[in-house]
PDB file of N, CA and C in Angstrom:
ATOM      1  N   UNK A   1      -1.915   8.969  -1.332  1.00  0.00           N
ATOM      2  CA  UNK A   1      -1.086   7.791  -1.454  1.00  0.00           C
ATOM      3  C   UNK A   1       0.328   8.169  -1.882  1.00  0.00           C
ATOM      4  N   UNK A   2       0.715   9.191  -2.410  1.00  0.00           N
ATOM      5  CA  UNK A   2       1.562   9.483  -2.755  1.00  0.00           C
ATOM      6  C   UNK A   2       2.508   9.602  -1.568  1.00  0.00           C
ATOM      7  N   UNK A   3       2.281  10.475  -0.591  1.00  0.00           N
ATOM      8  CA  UNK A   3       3.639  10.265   0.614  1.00  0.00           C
ATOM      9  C   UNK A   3       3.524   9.455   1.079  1.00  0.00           C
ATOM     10  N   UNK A   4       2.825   8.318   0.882  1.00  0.00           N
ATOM     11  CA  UNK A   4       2.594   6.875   1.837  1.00  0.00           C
ATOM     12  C   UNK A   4       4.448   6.636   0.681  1.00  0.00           C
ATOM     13  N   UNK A   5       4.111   6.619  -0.640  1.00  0.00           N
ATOM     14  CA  UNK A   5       4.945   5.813  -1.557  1.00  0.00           C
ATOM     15  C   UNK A   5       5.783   5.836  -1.328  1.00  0.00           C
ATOM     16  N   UNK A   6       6.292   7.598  -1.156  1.00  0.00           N
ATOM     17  CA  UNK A   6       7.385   7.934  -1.285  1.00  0.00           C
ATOM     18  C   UNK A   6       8.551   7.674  -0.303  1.00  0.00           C
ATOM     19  N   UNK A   7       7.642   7.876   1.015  1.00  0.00           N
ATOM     20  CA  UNK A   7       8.008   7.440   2.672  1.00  0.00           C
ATOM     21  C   UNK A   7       8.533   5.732   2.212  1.00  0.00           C
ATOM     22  N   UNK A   8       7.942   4.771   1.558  1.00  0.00           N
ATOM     23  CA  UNK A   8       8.793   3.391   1.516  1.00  0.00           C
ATOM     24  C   UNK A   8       9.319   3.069   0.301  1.00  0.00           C
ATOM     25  N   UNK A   9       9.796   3.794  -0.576  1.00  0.00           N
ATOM     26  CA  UNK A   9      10.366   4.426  -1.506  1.00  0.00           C
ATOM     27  C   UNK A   9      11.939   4.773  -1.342  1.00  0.00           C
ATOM     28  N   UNK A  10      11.844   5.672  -0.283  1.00  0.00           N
ATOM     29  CA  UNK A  10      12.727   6.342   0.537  1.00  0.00           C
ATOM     30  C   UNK A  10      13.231   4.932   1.189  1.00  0.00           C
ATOM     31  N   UNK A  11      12.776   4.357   1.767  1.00  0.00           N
ATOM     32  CA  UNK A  11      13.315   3.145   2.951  1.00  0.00           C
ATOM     33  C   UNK A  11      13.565   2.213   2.169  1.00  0.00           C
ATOM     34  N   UNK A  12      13.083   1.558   0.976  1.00  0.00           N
ATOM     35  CA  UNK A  12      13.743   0.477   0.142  1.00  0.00           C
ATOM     36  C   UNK A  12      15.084   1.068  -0.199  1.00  0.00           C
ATOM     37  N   UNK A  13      15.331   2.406  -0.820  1.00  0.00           N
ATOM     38  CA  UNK A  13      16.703   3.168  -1.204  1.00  0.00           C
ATOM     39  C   UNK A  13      17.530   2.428  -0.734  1.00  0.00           C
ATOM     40  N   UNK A  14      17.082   2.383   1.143  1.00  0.00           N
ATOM     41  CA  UNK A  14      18.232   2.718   1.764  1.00  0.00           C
ATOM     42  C   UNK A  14      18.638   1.136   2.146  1.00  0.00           C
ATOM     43  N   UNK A  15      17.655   0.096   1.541  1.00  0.00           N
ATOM     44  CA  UNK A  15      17.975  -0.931   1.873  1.00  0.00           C
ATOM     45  C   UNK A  15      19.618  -1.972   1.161  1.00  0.00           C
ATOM     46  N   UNK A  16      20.473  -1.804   1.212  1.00  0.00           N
ATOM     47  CA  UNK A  16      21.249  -3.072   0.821  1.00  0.00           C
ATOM     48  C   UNK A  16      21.204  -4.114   0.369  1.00  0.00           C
ATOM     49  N   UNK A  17      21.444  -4.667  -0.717  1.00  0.00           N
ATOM     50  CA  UNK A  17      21.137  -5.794  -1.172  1.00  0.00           C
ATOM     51  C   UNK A  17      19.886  -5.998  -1.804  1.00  0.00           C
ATOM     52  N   UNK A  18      19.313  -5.517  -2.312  1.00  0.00           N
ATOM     53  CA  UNK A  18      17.747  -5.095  -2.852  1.00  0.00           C
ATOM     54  C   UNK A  18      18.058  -5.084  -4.410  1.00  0.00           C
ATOM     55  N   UNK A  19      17.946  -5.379  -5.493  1.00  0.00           N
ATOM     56  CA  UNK A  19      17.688  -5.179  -6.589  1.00  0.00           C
ATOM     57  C   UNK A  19      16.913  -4.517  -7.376  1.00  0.00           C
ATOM     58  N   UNK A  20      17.376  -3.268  -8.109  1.00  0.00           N
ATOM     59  CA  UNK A  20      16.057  -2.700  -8.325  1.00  0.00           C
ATOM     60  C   UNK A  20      15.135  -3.052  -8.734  1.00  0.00           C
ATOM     61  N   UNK A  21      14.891  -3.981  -9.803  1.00  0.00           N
ATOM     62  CA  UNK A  21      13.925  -5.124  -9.720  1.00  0.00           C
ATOM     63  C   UNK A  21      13.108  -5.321  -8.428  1.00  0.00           C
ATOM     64  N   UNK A  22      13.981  -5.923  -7.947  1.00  0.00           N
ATOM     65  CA  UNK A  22      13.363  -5.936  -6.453  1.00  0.00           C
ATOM     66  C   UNK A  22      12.588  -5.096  -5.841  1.00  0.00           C
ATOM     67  N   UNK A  23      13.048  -4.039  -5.418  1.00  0.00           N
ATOM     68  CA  UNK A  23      12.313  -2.634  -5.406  1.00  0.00           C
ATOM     69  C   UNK A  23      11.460  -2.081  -5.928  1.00  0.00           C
ATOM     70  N   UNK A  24      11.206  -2.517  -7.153  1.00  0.00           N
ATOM     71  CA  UNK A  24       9.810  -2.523  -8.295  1.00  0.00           C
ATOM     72  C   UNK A  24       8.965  -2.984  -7.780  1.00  0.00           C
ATOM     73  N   UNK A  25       9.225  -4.015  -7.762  1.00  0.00           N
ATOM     74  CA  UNK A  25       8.213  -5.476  -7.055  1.00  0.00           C
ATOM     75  C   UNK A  25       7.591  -5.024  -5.521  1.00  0.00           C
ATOM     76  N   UNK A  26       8.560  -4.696  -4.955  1.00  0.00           N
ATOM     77  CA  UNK A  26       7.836  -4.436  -3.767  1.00  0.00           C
ATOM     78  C   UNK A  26       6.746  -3.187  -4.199  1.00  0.00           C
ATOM     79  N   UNK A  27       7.015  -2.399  -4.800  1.00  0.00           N
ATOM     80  CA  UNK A  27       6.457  -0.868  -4.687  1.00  0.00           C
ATOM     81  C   UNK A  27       5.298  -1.750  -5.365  1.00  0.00           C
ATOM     82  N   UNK A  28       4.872  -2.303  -6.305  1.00  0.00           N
ATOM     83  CA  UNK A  28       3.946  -2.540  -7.209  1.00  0.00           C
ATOM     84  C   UNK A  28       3.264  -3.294  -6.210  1.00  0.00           C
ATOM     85  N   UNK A  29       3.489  -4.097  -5.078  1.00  0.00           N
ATOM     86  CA  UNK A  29       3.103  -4.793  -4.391  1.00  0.00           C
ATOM     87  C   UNK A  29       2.391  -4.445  -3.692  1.00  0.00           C
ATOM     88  N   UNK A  30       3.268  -3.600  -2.637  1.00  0.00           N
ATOM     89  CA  UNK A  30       2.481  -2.165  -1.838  1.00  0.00           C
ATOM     90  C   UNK A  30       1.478  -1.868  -2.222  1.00  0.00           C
ATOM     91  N   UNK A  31       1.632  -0.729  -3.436  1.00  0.00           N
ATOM     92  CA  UNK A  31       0.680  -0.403  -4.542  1.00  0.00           C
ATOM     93  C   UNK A  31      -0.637  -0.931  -4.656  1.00  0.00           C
ATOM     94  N   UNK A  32      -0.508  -2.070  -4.775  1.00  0.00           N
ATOM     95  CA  UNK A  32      -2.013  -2.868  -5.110  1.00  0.00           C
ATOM     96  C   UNK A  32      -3.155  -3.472  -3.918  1.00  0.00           C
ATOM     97  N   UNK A  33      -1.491  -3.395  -2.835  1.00  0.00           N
ATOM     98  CA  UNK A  33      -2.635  -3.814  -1.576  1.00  0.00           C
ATOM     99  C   UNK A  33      -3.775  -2.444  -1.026  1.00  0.00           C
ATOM    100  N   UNK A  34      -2.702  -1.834  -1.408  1.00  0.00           N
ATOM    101  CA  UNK A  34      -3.487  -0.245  -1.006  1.00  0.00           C
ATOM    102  C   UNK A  34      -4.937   0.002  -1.523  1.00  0.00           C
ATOM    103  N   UNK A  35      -4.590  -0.060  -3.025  1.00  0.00           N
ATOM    104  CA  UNK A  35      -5.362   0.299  -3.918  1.00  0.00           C
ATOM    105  C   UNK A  35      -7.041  -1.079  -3.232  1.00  0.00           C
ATOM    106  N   UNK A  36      -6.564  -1.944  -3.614  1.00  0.00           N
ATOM    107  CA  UNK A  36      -7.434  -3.454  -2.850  1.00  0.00           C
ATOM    108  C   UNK A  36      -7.814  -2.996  -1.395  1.00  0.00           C
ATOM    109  N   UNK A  37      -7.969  -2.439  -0.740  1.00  0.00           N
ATOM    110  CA  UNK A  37      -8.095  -2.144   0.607  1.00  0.00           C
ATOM    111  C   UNK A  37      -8.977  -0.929   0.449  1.00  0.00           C
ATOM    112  N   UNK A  38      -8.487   0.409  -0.391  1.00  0.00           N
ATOM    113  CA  UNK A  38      -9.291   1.187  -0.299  1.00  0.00           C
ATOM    114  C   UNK A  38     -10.492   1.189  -1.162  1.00  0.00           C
ATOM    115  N   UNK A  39     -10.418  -0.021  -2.264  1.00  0.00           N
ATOM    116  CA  UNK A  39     -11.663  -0.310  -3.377  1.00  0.00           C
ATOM    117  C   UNK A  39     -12.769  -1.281  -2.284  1.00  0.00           C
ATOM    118  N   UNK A  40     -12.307  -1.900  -1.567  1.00  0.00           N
ATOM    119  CA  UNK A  40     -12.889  -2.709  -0.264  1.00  0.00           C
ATOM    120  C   UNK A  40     -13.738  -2.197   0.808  1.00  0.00           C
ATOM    121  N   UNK A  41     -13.024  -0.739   1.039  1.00  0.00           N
ATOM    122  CA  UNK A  41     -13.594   0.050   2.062  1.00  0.00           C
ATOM    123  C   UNK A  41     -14.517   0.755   1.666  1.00  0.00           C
ATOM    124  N   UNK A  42     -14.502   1.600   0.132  1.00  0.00           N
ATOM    125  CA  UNK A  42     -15.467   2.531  -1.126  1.00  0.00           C
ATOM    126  C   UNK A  42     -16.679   1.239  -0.929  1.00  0.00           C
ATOM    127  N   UNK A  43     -16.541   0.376  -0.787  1.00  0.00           N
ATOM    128  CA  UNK A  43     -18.085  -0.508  -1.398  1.00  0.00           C
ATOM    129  C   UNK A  43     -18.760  -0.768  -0.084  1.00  0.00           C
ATOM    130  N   UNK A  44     -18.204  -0.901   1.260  1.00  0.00           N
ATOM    131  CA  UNK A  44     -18.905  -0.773   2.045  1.00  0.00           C
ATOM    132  C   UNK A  44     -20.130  -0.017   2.501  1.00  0.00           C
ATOM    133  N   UNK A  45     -21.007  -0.712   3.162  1.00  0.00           N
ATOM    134  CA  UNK A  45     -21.843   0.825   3.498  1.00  0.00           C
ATOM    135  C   UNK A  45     -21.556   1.152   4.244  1.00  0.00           C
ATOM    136  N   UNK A  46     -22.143   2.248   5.589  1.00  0.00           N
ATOM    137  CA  UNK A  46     -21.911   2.209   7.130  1.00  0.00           C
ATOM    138  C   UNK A  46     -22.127   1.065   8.093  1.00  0.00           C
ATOM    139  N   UNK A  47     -23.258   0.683   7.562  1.00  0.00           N
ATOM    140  CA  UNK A  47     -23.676  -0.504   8.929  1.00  0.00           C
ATOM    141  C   UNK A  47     -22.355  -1.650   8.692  1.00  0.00           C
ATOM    142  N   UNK A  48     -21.162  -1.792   7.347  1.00  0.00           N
ATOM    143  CA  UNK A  48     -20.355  -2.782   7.706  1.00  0.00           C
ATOM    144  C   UNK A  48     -19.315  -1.876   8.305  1.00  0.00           C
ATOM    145  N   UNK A  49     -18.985  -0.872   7.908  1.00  0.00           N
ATOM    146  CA  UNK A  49     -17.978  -0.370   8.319  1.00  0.00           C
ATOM    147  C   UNK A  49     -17.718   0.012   9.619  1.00  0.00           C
ATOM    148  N   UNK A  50     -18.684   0.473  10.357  1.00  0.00           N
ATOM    149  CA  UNK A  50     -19.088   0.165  11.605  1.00  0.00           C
ATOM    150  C   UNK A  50     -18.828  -1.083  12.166  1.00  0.00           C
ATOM    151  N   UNK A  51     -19.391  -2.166  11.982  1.00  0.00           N
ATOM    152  CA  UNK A  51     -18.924  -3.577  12.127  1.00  0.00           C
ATOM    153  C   UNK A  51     -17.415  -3.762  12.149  1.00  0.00           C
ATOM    154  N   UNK A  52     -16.673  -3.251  10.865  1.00  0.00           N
ATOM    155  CA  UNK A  52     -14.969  -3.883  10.577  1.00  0.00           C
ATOM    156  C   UNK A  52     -14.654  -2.591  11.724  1.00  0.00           C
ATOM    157  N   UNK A  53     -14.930  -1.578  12.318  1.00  0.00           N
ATOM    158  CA  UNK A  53     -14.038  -0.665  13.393  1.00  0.00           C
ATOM    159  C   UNK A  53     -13.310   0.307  12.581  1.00  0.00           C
ATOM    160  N   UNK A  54     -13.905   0.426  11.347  1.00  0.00           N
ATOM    161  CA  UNK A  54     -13.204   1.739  10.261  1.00  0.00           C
ATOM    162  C   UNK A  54     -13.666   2.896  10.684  1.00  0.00           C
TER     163      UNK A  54
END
């Protein structure tokens, strides 16, 4: 997860008008969907994961 971060990390930088605040927010945002997605996928078994096309 780490070069996922850093890769939109890098691209908020370069955004204009962004607040770093702002930029917090997003990263923490990011952050959690990730984290929620891969705690989602860990509890699956095969027969769903198979099913969702993972």
């Amino acid at each position: 997860m780490g070069l996922f971060k850093a890769l939109i990390a890098g691209a908020l930088s370069d955004i204009i008008g962004l607040s770093e605040e702002d930029k917090r927010k997003i990263l923490e945002s990011i952050d959690q969907t990730v984290v929620n997605f891969f705690t989602q996928v860990m509890q699956m078994d095969n027969f769903t994961l198979r099913q969702e096309g993972l």
